[in-house]
Protein backbone atom coordinates (compact mmCIF):
# COMPACT_ATOMS: atom_id res chain seq x y z
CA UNK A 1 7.17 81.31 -36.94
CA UNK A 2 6.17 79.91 -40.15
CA UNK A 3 9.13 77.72 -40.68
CA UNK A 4 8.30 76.13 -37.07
CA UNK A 5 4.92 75.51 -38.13
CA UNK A 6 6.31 74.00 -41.47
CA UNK A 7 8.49 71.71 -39.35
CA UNK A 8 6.00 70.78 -36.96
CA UNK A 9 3.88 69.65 -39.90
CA UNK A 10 6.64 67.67 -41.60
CA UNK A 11 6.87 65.85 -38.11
CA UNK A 12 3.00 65.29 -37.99
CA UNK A 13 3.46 63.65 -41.27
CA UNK A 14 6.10 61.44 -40.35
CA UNK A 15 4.37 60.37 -37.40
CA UNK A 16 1.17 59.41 -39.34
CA UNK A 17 3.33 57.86 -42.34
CA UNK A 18 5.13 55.35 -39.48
CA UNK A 19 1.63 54.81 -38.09
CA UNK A 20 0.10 54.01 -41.66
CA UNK A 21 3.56 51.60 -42.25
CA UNK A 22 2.48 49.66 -39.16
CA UNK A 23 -1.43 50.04 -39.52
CA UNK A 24 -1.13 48.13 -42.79
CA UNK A 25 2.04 46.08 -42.50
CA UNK A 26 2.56 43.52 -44.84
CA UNK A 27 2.12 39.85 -43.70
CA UNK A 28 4.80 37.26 -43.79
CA UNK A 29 4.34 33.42 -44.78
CA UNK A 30 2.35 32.66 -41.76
CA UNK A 31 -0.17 35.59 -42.31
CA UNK A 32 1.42 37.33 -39.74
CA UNK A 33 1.49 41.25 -40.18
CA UNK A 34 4.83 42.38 -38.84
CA UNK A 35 6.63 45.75 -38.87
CA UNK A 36 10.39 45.90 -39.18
CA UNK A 37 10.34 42.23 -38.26
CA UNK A 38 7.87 42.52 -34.97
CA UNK A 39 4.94 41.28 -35.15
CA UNK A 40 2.15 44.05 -35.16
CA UNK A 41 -1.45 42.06 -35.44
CA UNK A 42 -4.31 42.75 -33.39
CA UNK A 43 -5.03 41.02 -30.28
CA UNK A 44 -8.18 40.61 -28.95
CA UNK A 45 -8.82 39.37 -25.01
CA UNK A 46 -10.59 36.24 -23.71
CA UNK A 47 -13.97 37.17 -23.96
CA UNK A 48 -13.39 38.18 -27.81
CA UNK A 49 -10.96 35.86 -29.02
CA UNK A 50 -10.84 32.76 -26.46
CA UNK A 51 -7.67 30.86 -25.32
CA UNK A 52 -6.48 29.26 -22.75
CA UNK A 53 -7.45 28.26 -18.93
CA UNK A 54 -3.77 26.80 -17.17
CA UNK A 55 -4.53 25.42 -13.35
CA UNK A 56 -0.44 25.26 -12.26
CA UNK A 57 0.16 23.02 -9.15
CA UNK A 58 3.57 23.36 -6.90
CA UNK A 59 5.31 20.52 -7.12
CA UNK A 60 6.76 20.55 -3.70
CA UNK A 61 4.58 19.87 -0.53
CA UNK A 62 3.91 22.80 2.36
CA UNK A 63 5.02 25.71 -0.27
CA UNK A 64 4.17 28.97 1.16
CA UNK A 65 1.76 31.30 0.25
CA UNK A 66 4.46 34.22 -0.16
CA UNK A 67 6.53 31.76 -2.60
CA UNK A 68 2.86 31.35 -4.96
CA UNK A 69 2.71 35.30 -4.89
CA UNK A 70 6.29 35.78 -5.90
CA UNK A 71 5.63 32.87 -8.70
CA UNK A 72 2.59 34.83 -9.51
CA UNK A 73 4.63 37.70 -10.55
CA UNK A 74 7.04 36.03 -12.20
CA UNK A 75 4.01 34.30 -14.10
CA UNK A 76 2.97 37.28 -15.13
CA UNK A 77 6.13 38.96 -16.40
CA UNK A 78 6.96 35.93 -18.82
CA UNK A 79 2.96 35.82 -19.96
CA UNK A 80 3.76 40.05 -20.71
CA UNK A 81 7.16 38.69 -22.48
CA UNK A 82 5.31 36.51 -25.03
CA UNK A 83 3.12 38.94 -26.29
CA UNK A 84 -0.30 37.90 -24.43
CA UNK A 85 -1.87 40.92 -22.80
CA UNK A 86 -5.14 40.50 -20.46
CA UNK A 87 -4.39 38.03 -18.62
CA UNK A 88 -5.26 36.69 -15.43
CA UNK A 89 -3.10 35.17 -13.05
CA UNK A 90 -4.45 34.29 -9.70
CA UNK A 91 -4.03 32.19 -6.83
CA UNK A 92 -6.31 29.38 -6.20
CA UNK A 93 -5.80 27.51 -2.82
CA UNK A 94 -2.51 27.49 -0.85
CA UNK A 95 -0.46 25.87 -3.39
CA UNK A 96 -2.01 26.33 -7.02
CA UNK A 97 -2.24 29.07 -10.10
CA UNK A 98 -5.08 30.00 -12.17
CA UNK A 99 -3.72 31.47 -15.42
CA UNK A 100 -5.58 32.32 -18.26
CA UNK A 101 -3.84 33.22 -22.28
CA UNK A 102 -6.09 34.76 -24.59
CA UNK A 103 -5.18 33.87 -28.22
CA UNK A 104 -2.31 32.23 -27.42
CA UNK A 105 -1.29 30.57 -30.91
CA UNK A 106 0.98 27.66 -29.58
CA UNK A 107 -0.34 26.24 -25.93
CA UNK A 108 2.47 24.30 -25.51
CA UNK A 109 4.92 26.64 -25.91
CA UNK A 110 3.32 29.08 -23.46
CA UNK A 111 2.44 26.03 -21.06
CA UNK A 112 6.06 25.16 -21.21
CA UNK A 113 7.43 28.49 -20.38
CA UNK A 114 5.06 29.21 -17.61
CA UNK A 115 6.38 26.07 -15.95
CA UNK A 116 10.04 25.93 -16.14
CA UNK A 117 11.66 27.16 -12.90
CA UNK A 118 14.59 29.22 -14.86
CA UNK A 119 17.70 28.03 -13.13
CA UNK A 120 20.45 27.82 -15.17
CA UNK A 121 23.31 25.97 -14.42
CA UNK A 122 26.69 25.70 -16.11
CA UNK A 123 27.98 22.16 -15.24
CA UNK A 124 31.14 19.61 -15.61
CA UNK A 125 30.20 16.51 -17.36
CA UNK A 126 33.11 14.32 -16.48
CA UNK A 127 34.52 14.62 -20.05
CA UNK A 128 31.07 13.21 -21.73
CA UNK A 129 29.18 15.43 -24.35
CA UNK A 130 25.79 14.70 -22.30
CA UNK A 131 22.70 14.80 -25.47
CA UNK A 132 19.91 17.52 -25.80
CA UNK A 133 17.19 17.15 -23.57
CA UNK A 134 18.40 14.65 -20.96
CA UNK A 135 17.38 15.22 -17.28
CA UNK A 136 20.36 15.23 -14.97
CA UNK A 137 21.16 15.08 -11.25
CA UNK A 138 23.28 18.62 -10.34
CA UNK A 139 25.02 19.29 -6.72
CA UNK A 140 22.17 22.51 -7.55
CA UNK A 141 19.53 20.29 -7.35
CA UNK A 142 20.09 16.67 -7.19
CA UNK A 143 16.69 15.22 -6.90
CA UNK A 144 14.46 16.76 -9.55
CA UNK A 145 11.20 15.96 -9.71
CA UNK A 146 9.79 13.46 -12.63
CA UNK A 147 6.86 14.32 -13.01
CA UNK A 148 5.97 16.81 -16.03
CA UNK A 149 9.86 18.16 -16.91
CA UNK A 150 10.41 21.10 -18.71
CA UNK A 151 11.18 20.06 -21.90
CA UNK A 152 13.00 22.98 -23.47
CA UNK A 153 14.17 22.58 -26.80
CA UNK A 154 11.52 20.47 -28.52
CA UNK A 155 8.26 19.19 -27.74
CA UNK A 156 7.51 15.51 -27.40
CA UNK A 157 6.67 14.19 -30.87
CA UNK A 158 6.40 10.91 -30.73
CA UNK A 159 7.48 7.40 -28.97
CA UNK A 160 9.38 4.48 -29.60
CA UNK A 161 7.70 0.62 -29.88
CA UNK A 162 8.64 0.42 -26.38
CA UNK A 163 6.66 3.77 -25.31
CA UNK A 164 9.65 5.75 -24.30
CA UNK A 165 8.87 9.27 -25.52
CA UNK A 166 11.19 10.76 -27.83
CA UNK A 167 11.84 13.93 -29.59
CA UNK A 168 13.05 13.29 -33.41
CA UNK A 169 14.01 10.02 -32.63
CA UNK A 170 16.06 10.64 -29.66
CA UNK A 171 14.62 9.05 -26.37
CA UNK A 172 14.28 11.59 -23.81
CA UNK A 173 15.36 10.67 -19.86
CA UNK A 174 12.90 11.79 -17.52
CA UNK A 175 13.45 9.99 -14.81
CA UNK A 176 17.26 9.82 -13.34
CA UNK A 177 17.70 6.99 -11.19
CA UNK A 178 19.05 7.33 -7.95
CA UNK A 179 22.38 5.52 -8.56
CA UNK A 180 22.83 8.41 -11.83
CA UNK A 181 25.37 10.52 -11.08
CA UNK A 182 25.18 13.87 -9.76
CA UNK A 183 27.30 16.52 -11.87
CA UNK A 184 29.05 19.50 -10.50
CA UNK A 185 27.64 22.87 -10.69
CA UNK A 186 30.14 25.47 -11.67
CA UNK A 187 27.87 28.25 -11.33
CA UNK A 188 24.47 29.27 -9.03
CA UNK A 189 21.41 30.86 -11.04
CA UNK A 190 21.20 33.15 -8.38
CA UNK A 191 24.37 35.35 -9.69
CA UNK A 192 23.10 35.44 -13.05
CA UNK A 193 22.51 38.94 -14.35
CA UNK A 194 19.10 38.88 -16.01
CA UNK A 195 20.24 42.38 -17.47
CA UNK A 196 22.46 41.11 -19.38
CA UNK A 197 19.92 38.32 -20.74
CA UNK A 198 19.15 39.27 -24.73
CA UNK A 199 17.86 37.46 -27.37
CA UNK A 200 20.92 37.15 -30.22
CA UNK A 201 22.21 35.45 -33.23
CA UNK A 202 25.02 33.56 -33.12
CA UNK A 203 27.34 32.04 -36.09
CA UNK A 204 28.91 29.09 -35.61
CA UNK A 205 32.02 27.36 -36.81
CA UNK A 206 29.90 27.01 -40.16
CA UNK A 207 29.37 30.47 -40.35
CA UNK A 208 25.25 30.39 -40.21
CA UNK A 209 23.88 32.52 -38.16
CA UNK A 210 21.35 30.85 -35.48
CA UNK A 211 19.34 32.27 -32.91
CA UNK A 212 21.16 32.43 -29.39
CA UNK A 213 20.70 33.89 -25.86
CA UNK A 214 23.58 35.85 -24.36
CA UNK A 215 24.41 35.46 -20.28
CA UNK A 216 26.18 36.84 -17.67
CA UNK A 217 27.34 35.82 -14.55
CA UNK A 218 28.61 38.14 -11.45
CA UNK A 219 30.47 37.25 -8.32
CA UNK A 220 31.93 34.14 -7.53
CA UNK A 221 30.17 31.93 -10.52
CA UNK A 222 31.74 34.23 -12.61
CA UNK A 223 34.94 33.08 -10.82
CA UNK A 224 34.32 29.88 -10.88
CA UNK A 225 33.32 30.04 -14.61
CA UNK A 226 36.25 31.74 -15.47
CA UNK A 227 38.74 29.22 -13.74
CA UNK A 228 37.12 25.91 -14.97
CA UNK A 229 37.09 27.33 -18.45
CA UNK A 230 40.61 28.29 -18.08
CA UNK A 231 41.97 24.91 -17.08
CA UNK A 232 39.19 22.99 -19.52
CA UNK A 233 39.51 24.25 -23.10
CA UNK A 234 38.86 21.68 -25.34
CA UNK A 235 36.76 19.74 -22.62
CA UNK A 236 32.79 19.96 -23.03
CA UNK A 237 30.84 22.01 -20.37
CA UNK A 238 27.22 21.36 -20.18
CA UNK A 239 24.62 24.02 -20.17
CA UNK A 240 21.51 22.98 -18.61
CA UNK A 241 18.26 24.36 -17.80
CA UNK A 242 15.94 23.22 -14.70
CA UNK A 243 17.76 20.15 -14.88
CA UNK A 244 17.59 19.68 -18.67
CA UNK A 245 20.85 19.40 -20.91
CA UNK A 246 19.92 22.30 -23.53
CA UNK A 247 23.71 22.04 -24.99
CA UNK A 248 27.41 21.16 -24.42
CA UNK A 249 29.37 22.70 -26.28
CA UNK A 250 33.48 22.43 -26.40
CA UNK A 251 35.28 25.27 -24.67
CA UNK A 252 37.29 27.07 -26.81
CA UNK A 253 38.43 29.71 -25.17
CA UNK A 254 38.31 31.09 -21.13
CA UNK A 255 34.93 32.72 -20.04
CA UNK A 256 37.52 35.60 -17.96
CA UNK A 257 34.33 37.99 -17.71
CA UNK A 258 31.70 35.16 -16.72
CA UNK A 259 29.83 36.49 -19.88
CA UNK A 260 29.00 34.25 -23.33
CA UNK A 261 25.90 32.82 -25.48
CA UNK A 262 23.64 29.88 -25.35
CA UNK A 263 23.24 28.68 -29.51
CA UNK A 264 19.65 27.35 -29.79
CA UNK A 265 17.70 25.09 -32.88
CA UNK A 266 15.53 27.88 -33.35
CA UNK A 267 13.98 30.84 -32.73
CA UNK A 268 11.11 29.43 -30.72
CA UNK A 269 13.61 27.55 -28.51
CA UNK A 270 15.33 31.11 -28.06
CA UNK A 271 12.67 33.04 -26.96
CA UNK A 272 11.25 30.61 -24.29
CA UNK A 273 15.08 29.95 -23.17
CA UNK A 274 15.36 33.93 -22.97
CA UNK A 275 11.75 34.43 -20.92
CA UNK A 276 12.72 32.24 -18.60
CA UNK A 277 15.90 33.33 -17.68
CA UNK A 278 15.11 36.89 -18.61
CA UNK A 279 12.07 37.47 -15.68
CA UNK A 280 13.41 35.45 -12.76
CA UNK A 281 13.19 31.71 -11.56
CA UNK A 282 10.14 30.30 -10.00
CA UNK A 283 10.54 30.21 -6.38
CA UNK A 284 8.75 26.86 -6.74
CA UNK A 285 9.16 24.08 -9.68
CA UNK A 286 5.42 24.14 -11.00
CA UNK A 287 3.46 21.22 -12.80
CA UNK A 288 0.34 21.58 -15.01
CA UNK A 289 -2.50 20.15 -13.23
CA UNK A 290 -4.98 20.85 -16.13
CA UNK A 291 -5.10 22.82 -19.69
CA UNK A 292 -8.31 23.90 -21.19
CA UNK A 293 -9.09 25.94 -23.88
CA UNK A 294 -11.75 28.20 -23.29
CA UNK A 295 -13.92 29.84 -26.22
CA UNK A 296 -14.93 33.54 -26.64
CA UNK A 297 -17.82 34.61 -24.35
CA UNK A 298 -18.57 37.58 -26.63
CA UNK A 299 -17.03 36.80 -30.34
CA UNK A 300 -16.78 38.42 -33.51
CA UNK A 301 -20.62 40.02 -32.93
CA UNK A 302 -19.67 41.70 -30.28
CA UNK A 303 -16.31 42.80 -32.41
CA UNK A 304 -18.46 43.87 -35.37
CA UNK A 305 -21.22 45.74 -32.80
CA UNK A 306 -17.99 47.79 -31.33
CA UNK A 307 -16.59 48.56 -34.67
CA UNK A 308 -20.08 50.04 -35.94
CA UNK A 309 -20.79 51.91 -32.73
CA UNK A 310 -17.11 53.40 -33.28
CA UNK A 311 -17.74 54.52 -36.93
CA UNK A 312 -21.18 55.75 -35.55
CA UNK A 313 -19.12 57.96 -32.66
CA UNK A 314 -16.61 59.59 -34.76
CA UNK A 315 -18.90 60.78 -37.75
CA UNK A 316 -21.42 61.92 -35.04
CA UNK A 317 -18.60 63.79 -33.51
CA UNK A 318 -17.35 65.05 -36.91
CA UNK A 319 -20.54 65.86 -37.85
CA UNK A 320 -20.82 68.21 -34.76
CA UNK A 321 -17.37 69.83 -35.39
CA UNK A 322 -18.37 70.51 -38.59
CA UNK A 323 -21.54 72.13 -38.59
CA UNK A 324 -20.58 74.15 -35.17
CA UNK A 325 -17.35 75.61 -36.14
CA UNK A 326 -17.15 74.55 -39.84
CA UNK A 327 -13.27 75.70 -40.73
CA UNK A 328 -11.95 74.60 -37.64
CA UNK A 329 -14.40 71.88 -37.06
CA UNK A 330 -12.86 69.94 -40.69
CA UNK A 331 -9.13 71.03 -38.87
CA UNK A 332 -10.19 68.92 -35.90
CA UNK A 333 -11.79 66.24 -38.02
CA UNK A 334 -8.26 65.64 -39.48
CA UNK A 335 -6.61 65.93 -36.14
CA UNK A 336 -8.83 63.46 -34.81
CA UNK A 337 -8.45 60.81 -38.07
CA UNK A 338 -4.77 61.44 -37.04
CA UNK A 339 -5.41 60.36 -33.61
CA UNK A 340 -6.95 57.26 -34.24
CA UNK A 341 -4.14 56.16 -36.96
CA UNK A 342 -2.01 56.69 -33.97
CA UNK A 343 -3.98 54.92 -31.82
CA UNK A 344 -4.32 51.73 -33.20
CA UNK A 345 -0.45 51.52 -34.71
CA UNK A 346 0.41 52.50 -30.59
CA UNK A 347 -2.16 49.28 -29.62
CA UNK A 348 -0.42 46.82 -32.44
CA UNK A 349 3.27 48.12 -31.52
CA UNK A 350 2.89 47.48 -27.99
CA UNK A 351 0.70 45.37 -27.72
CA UNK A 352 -2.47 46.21 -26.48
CA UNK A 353 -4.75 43.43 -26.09
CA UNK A 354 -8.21 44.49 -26.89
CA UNK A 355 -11.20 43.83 -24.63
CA UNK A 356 -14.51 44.85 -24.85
CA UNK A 357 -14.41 47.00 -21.98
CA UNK A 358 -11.15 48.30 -23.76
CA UNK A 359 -12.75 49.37 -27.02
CA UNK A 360 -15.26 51.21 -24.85
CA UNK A 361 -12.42 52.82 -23.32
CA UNK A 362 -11.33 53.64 -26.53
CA UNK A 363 -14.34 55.30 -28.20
CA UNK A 364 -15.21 56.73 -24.97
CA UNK A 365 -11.70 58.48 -25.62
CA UNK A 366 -12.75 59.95 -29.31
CA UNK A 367 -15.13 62.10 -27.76
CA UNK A 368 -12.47 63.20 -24.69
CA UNK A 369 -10.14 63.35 -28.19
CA UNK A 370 -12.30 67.23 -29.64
CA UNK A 371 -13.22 67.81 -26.10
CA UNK A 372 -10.03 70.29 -26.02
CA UNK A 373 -11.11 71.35 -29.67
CA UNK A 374 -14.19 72.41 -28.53
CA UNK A 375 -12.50 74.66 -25.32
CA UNK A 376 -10.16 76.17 -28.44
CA UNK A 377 -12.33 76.98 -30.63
CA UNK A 378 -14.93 78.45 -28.45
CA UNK A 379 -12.58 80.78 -27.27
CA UNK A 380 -11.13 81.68 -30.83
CA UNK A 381 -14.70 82.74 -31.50
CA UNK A 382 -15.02 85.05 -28.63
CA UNK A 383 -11.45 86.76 -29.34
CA UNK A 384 -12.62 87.38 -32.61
CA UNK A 385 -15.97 89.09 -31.59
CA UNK A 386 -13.73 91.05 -29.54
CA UNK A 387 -12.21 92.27 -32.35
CA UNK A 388 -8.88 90.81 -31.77
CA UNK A 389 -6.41 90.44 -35.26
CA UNK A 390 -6.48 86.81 -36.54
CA UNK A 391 -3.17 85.38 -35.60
CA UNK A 392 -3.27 86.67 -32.14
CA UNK A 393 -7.02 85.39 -31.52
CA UNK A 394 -5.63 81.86 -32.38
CA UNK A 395 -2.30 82.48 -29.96
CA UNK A 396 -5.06 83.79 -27.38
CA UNK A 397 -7.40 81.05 -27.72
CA UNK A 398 -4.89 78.24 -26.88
CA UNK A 399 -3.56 80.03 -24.15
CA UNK A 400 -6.55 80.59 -22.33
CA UNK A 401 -8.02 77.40 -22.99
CA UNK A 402 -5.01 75.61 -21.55
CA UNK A 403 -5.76 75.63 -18.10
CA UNK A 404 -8.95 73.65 -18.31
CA UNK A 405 -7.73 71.11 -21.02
CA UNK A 406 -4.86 70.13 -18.78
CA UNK A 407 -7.09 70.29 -15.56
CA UNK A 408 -9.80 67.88 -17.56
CA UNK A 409 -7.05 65.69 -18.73
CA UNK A 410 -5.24 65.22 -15.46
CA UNK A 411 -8.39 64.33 -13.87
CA UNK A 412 -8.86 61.79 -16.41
CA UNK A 413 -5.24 60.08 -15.84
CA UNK A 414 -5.43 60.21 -12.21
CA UNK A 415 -8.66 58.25 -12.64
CA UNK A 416 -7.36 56.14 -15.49
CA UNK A 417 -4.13 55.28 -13.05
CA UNK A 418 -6.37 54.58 -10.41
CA UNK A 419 -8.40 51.92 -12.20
CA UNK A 420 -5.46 50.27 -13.21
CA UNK A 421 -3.68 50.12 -10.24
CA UNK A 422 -6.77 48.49 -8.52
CA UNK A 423 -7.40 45.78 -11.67
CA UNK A 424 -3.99 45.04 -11.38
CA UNK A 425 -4.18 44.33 -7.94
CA UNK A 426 -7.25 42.44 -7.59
CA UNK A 427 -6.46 40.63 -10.95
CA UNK A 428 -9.43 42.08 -12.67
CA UNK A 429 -8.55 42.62 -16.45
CA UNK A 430 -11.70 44.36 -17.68
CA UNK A 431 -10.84 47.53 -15.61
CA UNK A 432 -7.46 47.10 -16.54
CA UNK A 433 -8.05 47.11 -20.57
CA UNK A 434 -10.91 49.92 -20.00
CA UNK A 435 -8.62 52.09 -17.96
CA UNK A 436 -5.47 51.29 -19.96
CA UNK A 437 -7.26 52.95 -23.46
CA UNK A 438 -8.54 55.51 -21.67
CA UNK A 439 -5.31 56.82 -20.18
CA UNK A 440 -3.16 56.51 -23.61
CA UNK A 441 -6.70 57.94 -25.61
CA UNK A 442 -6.18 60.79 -23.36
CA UNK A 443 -2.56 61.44 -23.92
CA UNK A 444 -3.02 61.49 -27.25
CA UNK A 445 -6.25 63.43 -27.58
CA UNK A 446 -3.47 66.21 -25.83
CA UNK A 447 -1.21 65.57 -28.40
CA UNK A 448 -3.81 65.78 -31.35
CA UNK A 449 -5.33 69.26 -29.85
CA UNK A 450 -1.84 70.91 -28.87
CA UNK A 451 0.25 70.12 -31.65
CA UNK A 452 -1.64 68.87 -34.57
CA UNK A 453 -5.02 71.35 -34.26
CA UNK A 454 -2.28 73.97 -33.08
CA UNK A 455 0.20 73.58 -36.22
CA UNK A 456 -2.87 72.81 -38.76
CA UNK A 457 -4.65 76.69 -37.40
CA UNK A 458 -1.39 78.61 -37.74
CA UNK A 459 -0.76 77.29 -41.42
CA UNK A 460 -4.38 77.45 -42.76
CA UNK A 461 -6.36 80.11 -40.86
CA UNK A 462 -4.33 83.40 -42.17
CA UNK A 463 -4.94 82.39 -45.75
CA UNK A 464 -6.93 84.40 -47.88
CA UNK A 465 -9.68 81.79 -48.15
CA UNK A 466 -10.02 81.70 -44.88
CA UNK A 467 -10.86 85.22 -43.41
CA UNK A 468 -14.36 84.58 -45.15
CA UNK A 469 -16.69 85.00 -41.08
CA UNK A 470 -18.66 82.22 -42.11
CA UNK A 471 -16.01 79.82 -41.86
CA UNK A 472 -15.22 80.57 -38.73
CA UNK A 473 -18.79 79.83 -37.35
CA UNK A 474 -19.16 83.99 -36.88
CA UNK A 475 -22.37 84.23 -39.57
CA UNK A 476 -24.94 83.94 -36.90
CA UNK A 477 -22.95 87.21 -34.77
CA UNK A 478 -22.50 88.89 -37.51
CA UNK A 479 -25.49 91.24 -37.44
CA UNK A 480 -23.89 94.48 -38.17
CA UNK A 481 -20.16 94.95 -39.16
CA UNK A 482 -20.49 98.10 -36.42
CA UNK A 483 -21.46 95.43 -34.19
CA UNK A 484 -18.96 92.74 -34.53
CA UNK A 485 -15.88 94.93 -35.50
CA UNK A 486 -15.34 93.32 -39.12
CA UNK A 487 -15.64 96.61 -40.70
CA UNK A 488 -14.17 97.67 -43.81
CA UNK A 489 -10.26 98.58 -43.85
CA UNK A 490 -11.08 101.76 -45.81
CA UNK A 491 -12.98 102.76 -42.37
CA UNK A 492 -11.65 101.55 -39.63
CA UNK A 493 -7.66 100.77 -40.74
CA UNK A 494 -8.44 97.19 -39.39
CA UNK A 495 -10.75 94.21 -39.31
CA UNK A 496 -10.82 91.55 -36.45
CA UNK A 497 -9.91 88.72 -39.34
CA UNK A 498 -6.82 90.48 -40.76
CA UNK A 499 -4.08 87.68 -41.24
């Protein structure tokens, strides 16, 4: 028994030691704390923080309202693939999208990503190494539209004397003209296997290793990939992206399993190429009507208020536990300083994006945290008026007390789920962030009173120090030893706190 309890300690410490490591993670160059290379800052939602408003328009006249709900969703899994939590993405209209980004860093980058259909295309250039960025005419999509292209592997950075834009120099075709000619499409976006999508790093013939996406095709593009590679090595083959030459590399070798790697500049490029092939295409090529950025409604005072009302909460609480059950009141005190280090390293690993409404969840959630303590430890005291031996009284006292902690807390979930199902539905993030810290506070408020209070009674309780009544809250019972069964060994054989 005592060597589980010894290992369920060393695990406790672990657990708090990784949660520490990624509490206080060191920041890179750009300020940015990260934890075994992810990034592991706070994020705060729209009405703390601010961002940005998108209004996304469908580029294609009489688009259904089925195709805007499908792009809705598909919205919303790249937005949750960037890192932005809290957002809202919501129709507006027949043919338009209201997204909003709070504390999105880069605007363009996101902007870009939430417009670019996804289809990639694998095509044959005629023999020509076709340059980065150019906008070409497949037999996938011959006509694409002008206006507002995705430009996918740099942004727009300046213009030549005669106004064409360009990106490092390079002039950038938006516009093919109708006599361009239209390239064959070896493969159709719809067989790509977005499992097998994954962010890489690739090395060249140089040998440096450079961020890359790997692919895969299935059915007959991987077919067709596989015999035009075959009879082409040595030829260029042109990878594009809604319409957009993002390489062309030479083919050295056959593509037999339809699988292989797109090489980007760097590791921004990547990760937007990835999201959008990653989450699906767009049912519908999208253009950005307007951008705004919107401030915080609430701001750092409202950040600083929640902070101090949480400090306020948890000494209250501890203050409680303490003078109530004193020994196992400072036991729960630590259990519950281990539940919010484990909190807030779960909230930066994920990430959670913080709302008001979900640091109300979450303080709301350190008093659910020593509501199980309190079920515990009221029982422990009445096992031990009952003159039960030490060891059992603390078995006792969980087992008894288990039925209405796990009654309590399912409750709590099914009401947490319930919240979050319905925010997510109807779009409304503050009952998602308030129902989302809820639910994991609860979870871990279990695993705080079942494992850590658990492991930290059994190891500290049947030491010497501890048999002393008054530790255990038992000085106001303890009228008589007749009375309350701590009598002397010498006349009984036994006392009620006997390790």
């Amino acid at each position: 028994m005592r060597n589980r309890n010894i290992f369920s300690l060393l695990f406790i410490l672990i657990l708090v030691g990784l949660a520490l490591l990624i509490n206080f993670a060191p920041a890179d160059a750009d300020g940015t704390p990260r934890f075994l290379g992810r990034d592991v800052s706070i994020r705060f939602g729209l009405d703390l923080r601010g961002g940005i408003q998108v209004l996304l328009r469908a580029q294609q006249a009489d688009v259904s309202r089925s195709d805007m709900q499908t792009a809705a969703g598909v919205i919303e899994r790249r937005i949750n693939a960037l890192g932005v939590g809290e957002t809202v993405v919501q129709l507006s209209g027949d043919d338009s999208l209201i997204v909003e980004l709070p504390g999105v860093e880069n605007p363009e980058q996101a902007i870009e990503t939430l417009r670019g259909t996804g289809r990639l295309e694998f095509i044959d250039p005629q023999g020509q190494f076709l340059p980065n960025n150019q906008v070409v005419r497949t037999t996938g999509n011959p006509d694409p539209i002008a206006a507002n292209p995705p430009f996918l592997i740099e942004e727009v950075n300046g213009s030549d004397d005669e106004g064409t834009e360009t990106v490092d120099g390079q002039a950038l075709d938006q516009v093919p003209e109708a006599d361009d000619p239209i390239f064959e499409s070896i493969t159709d976006g719809r067989d790509l296997d977005t499992t097998a999508v994954q962010p890489v790093f690739s090395q060249g013939a140089t040998g440096i290793s450079q961020p890359a996406v790997s692919f895969a095709f299935r059915g007959e593009s991987a077919r067709r990939l596989a015999d035009f590679t075959r009879r082409n090595i040595g030829q260029p083959m042109c990878i594009v992206l809604d319409n957009v030459v993002v390489s062309c590399p030479r083919i050295d070798d056959a593509l037999n399993d339809g699988e292989g790697i797109i090489t980007t500049g760097t590791p921004a490029d990547r990760d937007r190429i990835f999201n959008q092939l990653k989450y699906g295409a767009l049912p519908v090529a999208l253009q950005v009507e307007t951008s705004r950025t919107v401030t915080a409604t609430l701001g750092q005072g409202s950040v600083d208020a929640s902070i101090t009302a949480g400090m306020v909460g948890l000494i209250v609480v501890a203050l409680f536990m303490l003078l109530n059950y004193r020994l196992p009141g400072l036991l729960a005190v630590l259990a519950l300083l281990v539940y919010t280090v484990l909190s807030f390293a779960i909230y930066r690993l994920i990430p959670v994006t913080l709302t008001l409404p979900g640091i109300a969840g979450f303080i709301l959630s350190i008093g659910l945290a020593v509501d199980a303590n309190v079920l515990i430890f009221s029982r422990l005291k009445e096992e031990l008026r009952r003159k039960r031996e030490l060891r059992t009284a603390i078995e006792t006292s969980f087992t008894e007390s288990w039925p209405a902690i796990r009654d309590s807390s399912v409750s709590t979930l099914i009401t947490s789920t319930i919240l979050y199902i319905f925010g997510n539905s109807f779009g409304v993030s503050i009952i998602k962030g308030f129902a989302l810290t809820l639910g994991m506070g609860m979870l871990l408020s279990l695993f705080t009173a079942v494992v850590v209070t658990r492991t930290l009674l059994r190891l500290v309780l049947p030491l010497p120090f501890a048999r002393n009544p008054w530790l255990l809250g038992l000085d106001r019972e303890l009228g008589t030893q007749a009375s309350t069964g701590y009598q002397p060994a010498a006349s009984t054989g036994q006392t009620g706190i006997e390790g």
